[in-house]
Protein backbone atom coordinates (compact mmCIF):
# COMPACT_ATOMS: atom_id res chain seq x y z
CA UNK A 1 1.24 -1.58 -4.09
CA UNK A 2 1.82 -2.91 -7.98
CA UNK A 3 1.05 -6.47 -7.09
CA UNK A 4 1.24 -8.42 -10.57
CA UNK A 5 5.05 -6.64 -10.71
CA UNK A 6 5.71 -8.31 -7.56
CA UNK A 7 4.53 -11.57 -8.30
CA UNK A 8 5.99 -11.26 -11.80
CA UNK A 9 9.89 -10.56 -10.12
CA UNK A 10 9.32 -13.22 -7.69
CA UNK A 11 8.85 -16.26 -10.10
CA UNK A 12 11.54 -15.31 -12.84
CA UNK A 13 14.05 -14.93 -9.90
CA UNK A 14 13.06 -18.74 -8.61
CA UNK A 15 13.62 -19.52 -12.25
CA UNK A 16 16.60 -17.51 -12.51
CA UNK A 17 18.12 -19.02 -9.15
CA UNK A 18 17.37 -22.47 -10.20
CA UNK A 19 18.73 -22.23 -14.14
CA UNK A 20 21.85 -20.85 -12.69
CA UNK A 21 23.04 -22.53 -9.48
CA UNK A 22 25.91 -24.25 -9.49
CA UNK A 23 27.39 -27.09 -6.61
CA UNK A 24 30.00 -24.50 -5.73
CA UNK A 25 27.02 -22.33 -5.04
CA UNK A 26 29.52 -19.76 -6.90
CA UNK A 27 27.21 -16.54 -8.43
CA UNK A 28 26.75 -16.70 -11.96
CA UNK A 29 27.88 -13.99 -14.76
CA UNK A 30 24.36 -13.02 -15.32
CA UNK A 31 23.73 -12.63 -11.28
CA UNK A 32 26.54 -10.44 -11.17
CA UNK A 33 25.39 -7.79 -13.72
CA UNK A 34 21.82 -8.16 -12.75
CA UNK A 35 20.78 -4.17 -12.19
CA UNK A 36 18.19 -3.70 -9.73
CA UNK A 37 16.21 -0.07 -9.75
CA UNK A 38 14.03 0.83 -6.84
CA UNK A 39 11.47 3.19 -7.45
CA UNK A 40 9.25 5.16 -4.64
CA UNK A 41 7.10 7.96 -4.31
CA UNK A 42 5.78 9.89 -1.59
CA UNK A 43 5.64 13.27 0.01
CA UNK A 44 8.36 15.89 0.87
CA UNK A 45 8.31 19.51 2.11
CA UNK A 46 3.80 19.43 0.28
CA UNK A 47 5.64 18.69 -2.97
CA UNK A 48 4.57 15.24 -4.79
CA UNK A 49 7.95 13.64 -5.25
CA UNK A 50 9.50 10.23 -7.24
CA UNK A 51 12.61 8.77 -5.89
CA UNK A 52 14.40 6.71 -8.14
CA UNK A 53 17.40 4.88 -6.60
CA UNK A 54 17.34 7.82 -3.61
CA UNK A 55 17.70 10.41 -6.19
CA UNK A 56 14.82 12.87 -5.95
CA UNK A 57 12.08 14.06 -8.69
CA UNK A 58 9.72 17.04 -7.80
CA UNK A 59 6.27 16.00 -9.72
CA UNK A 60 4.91 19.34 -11.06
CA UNK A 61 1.84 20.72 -9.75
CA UNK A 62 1.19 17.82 -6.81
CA UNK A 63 1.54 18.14 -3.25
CA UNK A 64 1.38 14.33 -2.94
CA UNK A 65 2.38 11.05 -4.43
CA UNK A 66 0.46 7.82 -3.32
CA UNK A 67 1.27 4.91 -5.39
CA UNK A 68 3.04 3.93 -8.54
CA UNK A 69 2.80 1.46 -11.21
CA UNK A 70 5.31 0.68 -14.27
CA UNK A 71 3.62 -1.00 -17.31
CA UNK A 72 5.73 -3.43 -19.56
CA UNK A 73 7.11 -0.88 -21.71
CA UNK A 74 8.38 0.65 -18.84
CA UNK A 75 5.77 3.88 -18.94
CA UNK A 76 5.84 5.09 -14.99
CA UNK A 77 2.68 6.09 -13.80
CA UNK A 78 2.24 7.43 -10.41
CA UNK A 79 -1.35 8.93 -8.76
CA UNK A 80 -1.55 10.92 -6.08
CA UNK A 81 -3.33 15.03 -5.21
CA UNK A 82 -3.24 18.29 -5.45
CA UNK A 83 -3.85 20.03 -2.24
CA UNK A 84 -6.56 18.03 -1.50
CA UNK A 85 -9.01 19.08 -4.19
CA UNK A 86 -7.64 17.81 -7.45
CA UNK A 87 -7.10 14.55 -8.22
CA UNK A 88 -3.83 13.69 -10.61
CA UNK A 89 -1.68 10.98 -12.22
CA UNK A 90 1.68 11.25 -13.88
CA UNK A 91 2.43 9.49 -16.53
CA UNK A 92 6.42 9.47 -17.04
CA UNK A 93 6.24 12.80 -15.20
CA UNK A 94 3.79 13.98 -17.14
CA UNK A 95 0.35 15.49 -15.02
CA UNK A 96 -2.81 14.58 -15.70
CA UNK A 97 -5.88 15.92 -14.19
CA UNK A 98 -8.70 13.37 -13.35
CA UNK A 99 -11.08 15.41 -10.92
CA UNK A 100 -11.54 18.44 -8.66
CA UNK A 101 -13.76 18.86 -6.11
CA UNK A 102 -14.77 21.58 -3.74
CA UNK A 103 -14.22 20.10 -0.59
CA UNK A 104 -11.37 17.03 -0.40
CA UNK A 105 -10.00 14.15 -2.18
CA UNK A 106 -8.41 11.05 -1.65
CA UNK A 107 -6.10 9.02 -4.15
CA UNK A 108 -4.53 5.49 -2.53
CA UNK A 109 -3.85 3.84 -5.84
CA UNK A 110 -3.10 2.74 -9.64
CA UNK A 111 -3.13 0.61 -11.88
CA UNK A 112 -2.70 -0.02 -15.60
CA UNK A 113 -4.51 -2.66 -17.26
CA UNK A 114 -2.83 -4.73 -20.47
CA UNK A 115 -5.15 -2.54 -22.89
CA UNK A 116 -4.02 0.23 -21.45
CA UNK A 117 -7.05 1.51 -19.49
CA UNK A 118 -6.08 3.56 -16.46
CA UNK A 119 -7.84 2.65 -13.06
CA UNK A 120 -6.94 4.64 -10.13
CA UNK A 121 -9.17 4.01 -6.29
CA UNK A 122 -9.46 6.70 -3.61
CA UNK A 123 -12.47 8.59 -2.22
CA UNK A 124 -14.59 11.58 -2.54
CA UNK A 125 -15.20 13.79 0.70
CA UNK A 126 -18.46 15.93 1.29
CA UNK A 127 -19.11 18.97 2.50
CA UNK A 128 -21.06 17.13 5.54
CA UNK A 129 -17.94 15.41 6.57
CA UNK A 130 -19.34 12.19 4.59
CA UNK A 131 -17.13 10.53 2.01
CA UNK A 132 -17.90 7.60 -0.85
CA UNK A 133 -15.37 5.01 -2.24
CA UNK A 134 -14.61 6.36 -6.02
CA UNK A 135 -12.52 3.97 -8.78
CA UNK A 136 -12.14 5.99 -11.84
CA UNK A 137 -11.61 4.25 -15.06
CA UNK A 138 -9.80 6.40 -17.65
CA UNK A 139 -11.64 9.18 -15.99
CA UNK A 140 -14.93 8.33 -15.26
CA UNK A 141 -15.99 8.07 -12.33
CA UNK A 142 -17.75 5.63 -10.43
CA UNK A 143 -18.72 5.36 -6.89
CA UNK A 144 -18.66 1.96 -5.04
CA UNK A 145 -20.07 2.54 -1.14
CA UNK A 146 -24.15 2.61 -2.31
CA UNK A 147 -26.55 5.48 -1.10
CA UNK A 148 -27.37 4.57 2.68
CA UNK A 149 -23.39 4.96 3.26
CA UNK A 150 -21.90 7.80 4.94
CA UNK A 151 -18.57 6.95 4.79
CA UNK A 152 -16.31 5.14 2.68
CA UNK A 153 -12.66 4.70 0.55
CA UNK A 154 -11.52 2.63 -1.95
CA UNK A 155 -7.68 1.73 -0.72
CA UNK A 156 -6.16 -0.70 -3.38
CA UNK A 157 -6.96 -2.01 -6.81
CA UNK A 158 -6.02 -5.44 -8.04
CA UNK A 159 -6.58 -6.74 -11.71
CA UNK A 160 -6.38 -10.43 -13.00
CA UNK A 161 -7.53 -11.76 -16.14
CA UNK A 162 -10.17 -8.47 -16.71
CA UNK A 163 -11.44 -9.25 -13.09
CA UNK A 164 -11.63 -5.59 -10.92
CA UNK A 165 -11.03 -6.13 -7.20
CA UNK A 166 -11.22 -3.04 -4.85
CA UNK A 167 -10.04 -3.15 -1.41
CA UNK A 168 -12.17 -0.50 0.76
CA UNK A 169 -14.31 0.30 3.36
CA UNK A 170 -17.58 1.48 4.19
CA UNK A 171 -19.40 3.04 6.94
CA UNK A 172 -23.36 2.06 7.49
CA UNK A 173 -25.40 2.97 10.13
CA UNK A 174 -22.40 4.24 12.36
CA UNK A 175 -20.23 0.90 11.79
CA UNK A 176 -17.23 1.09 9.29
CA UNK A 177 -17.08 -2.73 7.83
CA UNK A 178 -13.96 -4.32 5.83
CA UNK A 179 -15.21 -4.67 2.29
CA UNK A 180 -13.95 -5.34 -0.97
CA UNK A 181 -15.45 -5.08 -4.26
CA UNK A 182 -15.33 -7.53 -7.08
CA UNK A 183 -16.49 -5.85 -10.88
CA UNK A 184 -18.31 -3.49 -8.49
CA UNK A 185 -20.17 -6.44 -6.41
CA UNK A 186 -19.67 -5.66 -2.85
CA UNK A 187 -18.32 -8.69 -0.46
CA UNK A 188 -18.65 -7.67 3.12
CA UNK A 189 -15.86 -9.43 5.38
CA UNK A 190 -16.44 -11.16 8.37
CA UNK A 191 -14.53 -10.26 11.58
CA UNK A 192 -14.58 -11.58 15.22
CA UNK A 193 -17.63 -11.71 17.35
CA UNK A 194 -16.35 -9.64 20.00
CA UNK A 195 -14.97 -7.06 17.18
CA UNK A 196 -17.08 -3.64 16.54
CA UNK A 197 -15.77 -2.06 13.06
CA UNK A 198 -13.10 -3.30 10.86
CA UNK A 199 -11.08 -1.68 7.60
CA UNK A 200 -9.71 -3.65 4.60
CA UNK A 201 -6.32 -1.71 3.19
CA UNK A 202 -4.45 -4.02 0.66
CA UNK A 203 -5.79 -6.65 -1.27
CA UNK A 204 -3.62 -9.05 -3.93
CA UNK A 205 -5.19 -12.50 -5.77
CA UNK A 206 -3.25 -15.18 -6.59
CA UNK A 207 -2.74 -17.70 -9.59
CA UNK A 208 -5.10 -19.92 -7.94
CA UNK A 209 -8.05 -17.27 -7.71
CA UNK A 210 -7.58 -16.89 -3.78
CA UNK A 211 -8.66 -13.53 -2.17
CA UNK A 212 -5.96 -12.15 0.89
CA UNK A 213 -7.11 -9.01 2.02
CA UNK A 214 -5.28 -7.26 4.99
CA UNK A 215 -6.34 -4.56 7.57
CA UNK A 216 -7.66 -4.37 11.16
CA UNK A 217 -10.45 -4.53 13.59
CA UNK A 218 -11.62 -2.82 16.20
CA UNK A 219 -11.65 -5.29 19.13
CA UNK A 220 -11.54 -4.79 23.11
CA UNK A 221 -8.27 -4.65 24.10
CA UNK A 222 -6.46 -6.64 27.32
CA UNK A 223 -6.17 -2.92 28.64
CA UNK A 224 -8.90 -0.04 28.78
CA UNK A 225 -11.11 1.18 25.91
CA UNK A 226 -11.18 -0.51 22.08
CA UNK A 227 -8.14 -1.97 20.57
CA UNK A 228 -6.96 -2.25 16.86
CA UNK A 229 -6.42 -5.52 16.38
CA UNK A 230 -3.70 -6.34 12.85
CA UNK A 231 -5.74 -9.31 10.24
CA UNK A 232 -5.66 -10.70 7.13
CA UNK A 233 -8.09 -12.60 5.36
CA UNK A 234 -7.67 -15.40 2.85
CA UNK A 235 -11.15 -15.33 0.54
CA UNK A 236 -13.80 -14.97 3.60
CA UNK A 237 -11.95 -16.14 6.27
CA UNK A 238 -10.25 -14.14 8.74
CA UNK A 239 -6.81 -14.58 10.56
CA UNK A 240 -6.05 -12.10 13.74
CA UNK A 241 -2.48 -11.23 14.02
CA UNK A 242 -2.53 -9.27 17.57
CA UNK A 243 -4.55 -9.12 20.39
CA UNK A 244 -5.76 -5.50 20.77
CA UNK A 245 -3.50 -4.47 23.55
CA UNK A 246 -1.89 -1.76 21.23
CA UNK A 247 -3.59 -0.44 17.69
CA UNK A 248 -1.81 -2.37 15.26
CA UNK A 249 -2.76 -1.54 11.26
CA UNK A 250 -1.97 -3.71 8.25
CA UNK A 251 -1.29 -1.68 5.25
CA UNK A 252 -0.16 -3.85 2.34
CA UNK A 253 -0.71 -7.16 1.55
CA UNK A 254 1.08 -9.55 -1.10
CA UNK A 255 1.36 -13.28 -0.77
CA UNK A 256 4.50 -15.29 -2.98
CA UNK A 257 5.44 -18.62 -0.95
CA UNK A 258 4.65 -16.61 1.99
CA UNK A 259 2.47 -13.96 3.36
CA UNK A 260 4.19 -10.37 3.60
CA UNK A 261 2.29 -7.40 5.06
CA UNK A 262 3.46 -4.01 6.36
CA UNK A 263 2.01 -2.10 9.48
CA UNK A 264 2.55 -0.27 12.42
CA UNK A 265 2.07 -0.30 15.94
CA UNK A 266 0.98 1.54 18.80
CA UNK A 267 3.65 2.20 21.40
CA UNK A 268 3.42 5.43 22.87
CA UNK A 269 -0.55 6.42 22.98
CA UNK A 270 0.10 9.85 24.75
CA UNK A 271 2.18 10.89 21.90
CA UNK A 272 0.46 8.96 19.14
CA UNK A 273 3.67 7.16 18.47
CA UNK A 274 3.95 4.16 16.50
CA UNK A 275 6.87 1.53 15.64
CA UNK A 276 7.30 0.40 11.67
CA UNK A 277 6.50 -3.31 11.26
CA UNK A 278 6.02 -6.11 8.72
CA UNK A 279 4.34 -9.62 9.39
CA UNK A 280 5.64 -12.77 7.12
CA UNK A 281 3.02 -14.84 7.46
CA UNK A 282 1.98 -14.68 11.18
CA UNK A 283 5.45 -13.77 12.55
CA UNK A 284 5.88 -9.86 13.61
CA UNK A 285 9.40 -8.11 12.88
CA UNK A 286 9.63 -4.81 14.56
CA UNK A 287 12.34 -2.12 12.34
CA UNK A 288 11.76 0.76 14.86
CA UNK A 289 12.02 1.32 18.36
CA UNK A 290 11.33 5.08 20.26
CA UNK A 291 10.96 7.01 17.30
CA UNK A 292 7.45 7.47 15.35
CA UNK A 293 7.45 5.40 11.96
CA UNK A 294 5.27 3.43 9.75
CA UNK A 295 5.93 1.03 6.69
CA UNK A 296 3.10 1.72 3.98
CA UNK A 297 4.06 -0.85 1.10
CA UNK A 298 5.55 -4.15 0.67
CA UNK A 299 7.58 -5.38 -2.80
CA UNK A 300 9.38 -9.16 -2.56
CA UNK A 301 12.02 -9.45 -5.33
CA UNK A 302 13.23 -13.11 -5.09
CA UNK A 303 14.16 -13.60 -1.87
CA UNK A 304 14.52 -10.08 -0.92
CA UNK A 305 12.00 -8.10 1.10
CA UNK A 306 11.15 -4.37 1.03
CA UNK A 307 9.31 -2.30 2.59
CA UNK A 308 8.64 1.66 2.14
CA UNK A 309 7.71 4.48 4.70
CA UNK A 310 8.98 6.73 6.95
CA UNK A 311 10.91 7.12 10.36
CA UNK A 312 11.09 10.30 12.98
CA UNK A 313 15.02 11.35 13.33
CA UNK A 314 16.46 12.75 15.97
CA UNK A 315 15.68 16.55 15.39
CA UNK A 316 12.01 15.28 15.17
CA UNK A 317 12.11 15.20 11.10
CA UNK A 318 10.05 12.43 9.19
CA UNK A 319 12.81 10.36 6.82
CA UNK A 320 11.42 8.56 3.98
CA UNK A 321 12.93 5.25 3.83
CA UNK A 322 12.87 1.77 3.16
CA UNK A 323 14.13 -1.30 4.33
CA UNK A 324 15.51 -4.87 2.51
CA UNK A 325 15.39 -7.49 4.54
CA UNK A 326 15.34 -5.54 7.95
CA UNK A 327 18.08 -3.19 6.42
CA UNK A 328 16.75 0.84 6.54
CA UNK A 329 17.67 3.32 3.79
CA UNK A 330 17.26 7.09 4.00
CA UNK A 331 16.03 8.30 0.54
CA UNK A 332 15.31 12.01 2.02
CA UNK A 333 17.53 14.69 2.76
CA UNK A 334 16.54 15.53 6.78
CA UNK A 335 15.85 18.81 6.16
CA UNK A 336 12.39 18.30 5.68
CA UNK A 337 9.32 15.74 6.38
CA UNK A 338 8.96 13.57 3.69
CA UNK A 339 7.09 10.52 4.36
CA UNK A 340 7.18 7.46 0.99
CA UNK A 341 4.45 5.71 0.41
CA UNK A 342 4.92 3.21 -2.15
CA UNK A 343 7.67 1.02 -3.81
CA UNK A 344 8.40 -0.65 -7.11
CA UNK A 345 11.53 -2.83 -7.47
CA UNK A 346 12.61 -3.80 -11.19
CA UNK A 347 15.74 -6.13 -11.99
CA UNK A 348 17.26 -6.58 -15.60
CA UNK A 349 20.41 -7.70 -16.84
C-alpha cells in the first residue's frame, strides 16, 4: 500500500521501455539484468512475518504484519501489532513500540515522509466496543473521527508534497460513512441514494492533485437483505463497480494509466466464502474459484500487475500468495495459515 513507490516504478519503466526499444523489439542488455525483489508481509502461524522473494523472516515480538514501506536508502519499515494491544513498527527488523492499550488495537498502515518523520494510521478500540481513527506521527498520537463518533479507523495514508491524506471511516449516529481526511480536515464522501453506510479503504493522489479513493457501500441487493456494493471515487465523485447481489469489498487503490484495485467477493454466504479479485479500471478479473481467498494490496511495476493475499488449499490451510498478471505464487509453507497483506516490488540493474 506504498503508493509513491508504485508510481515511482511505473514511470522509470515507461522511460526505460521507450530509451531502449529497438525495431527488432529484441530485449536490451540492461532489461536482461534488471533484478526485480518482491517484498511482502503478513501473518503466519500469530507470528508477524516479512517475505522477501518467498523466503521467510519471523519479526520479533509481533503477531502481525500489516503494511510496509521502503524509503530511498532502502531502510524497510513495516507496521503492524502485538497481540492486539501494542502497537509496533520495524525498522530493518528492528521493533519499535508506538502504543499499548488495554483493550485492542488496530495498525493498517505506513509511511515515511522525505524528512524522515514516521506516520503510521490504524485505530484505537474501547472498552465499550467503540473505536476512533488514530494517525500517529513519530509517536504522537492523534485522533481523527471527532467526539460524537462511536466508531471509526484510519485504513491508508498517502503523502504528496507535505499534504496528509487519510483514508478511513467513521460511524455517527448508527451510520458508518466513507471519509477521508486531508491535514486532519474531514471530507465526507458521497454514495448512492438508495445506499445506507459506506467504508473508504485505500486512497492514492496523483501528479495532477486528483483524489481516488476505493471501498464499498452498503446498498439493497437484487436478492434479499443489504448488499455490499465494490466503488471508487475520483475527488467527490463516486463510481459503483457491482450491483449488490454479492458483498464485494475494494481494498487497495492505485491509479498509473489505469485504475487497479484489489477485492473480494461474496460467493458462498453460508460459509462466508469469498473469491480473490482485482478491478482495472471498471473491468472485474476473478483469480479464485471454490476456495476462500482475498487480495489485500495492489503494486504495478511497468506493465506488470501484482497483487498480495491469501488463498484456502485443499486441507483447508490459508496460503499467502500473490499473483503477476493473473499468475498465483505460494510464498507460505502449507503447514500453517498465513494470510499477506501487503506488497512492495523494487527493480534495479
Amino acid at each position: 500500500m506504498k503508493k509513491i513507490n508504485k508510481i515511482a516504478v511505473y514511470f522509470f519503466s515507461v522511460l526505460l521501455v521507450v530509451a531502449c526499444s529497438k525495431d527488432d523489439d529484441e530485449p536490451s542488455d540492461d532489461t536482461l539484468n534488471t533484478t526485480v525483489d518482491i517484498h511482502i508481509v503478513g501473518t503466519q502461524d500469530n507470528k508477524a512475518v516479512y517475505w522477501k522473494n518467498s523466503e521467510k523472516t519471523i519479526l520479533p515480538d509481533g503477531s502481525s504484519a500489516n503494511a510496509i514501506f521502503i524509503a530511498d536508502n532502502g531502510d524497510i519499515y513495516i507496521a503492524g501489532e502485538n497481540n492486539a494491544t501494542e502497537a509496533v513498527y520495524w525498522k530493518n527488523g528492528i521493533k519499535n513500540s508506538i502504543s499499548i492499550v488495554d483493550y485492542n488495537i488496530g495498525i493498517n498502515d505506513i509511511w515515511v515522509a522525505e524528512n524522515g518523520d514516521i506516520h503510521i494510521v490504524g485505530y484505537e478500540q474501547y472498552a465499550n466496543f467503540n473505536s476512533a481513527a488514530i494517525h500517529w506521527k513519530n509517536g504522537i498520537k492523534t485522533v481523527l473521527t471527532n467526539s460524537n463518533s462511536t466508531g471509526g479507523s484510519a485504513t491508508e495514508i498517502f503523502i504528496k508534497n507535505n499534504t496528509v491524506y487519510i483514508a478511513g471511516t467513521e460511524t455517527e449516529n448508527g451510520l458508518r460513512r466513507a471519509v477521508y481526511w486531508k491535514n486532519g480536515a474531514k471530507v465526507v464522501l458521497p454514495i448512492s441514494t438508495n445506499a445506507m453506510r459506506s467504508s473508504c479503504n485505500s486512497i492514492y493522489v496523483t501528479d495532477d492533485d486528483d483524489i481516488y479513493t476505493g471501498g464499498h457501500e452498503d446498498e439493497p441487493g437484487l436478492g434479499s437483505g443489504i448488499g455490499q456494493a465494490a466503488c471508487y471515487w475520483k475527488n467527490n465523485d463516486q463510481v459503483v463497480l457491482t450491483d449488490g447481489s454479492k458483498d464485494t469489498f475494494i481494498s487497495d487503490i492505485i491509479v498509473t494509466d489505469k485504475i487497479y484495485m484489489s477485492g473480494f467477493e461474496l460467493f458462498d454466504f453460508s460459509a462466508n466464502s469469498y473469491n480473490a479479485l482485482y478491478f482495472e479500471n471498471t473491468t472485474k478479473f476473478t483469480l479464485t474459484t471454490g476456495q476462500d481467498a482475498a487480495t489485500r494490496a495492489t503494486y504495478v511495476s511497468g506493465n506488470d500487475v501484482y497483487v498480495v493475499g491469501y488463498e484456502e488449499n485443499s486441507n483447508g490451510i490459508y496460503d499467502a500468495c500473490y499473483w503477476e498478471n493473473g499468475i498465483k505464487t505460494v510464498i507460505s509453507d502449507g503447514n500453517s495459515n498465513a494470510f499477506a497483506q501487503d506488497i512492495i516490488v523494487k527493480t534495479s540493474n
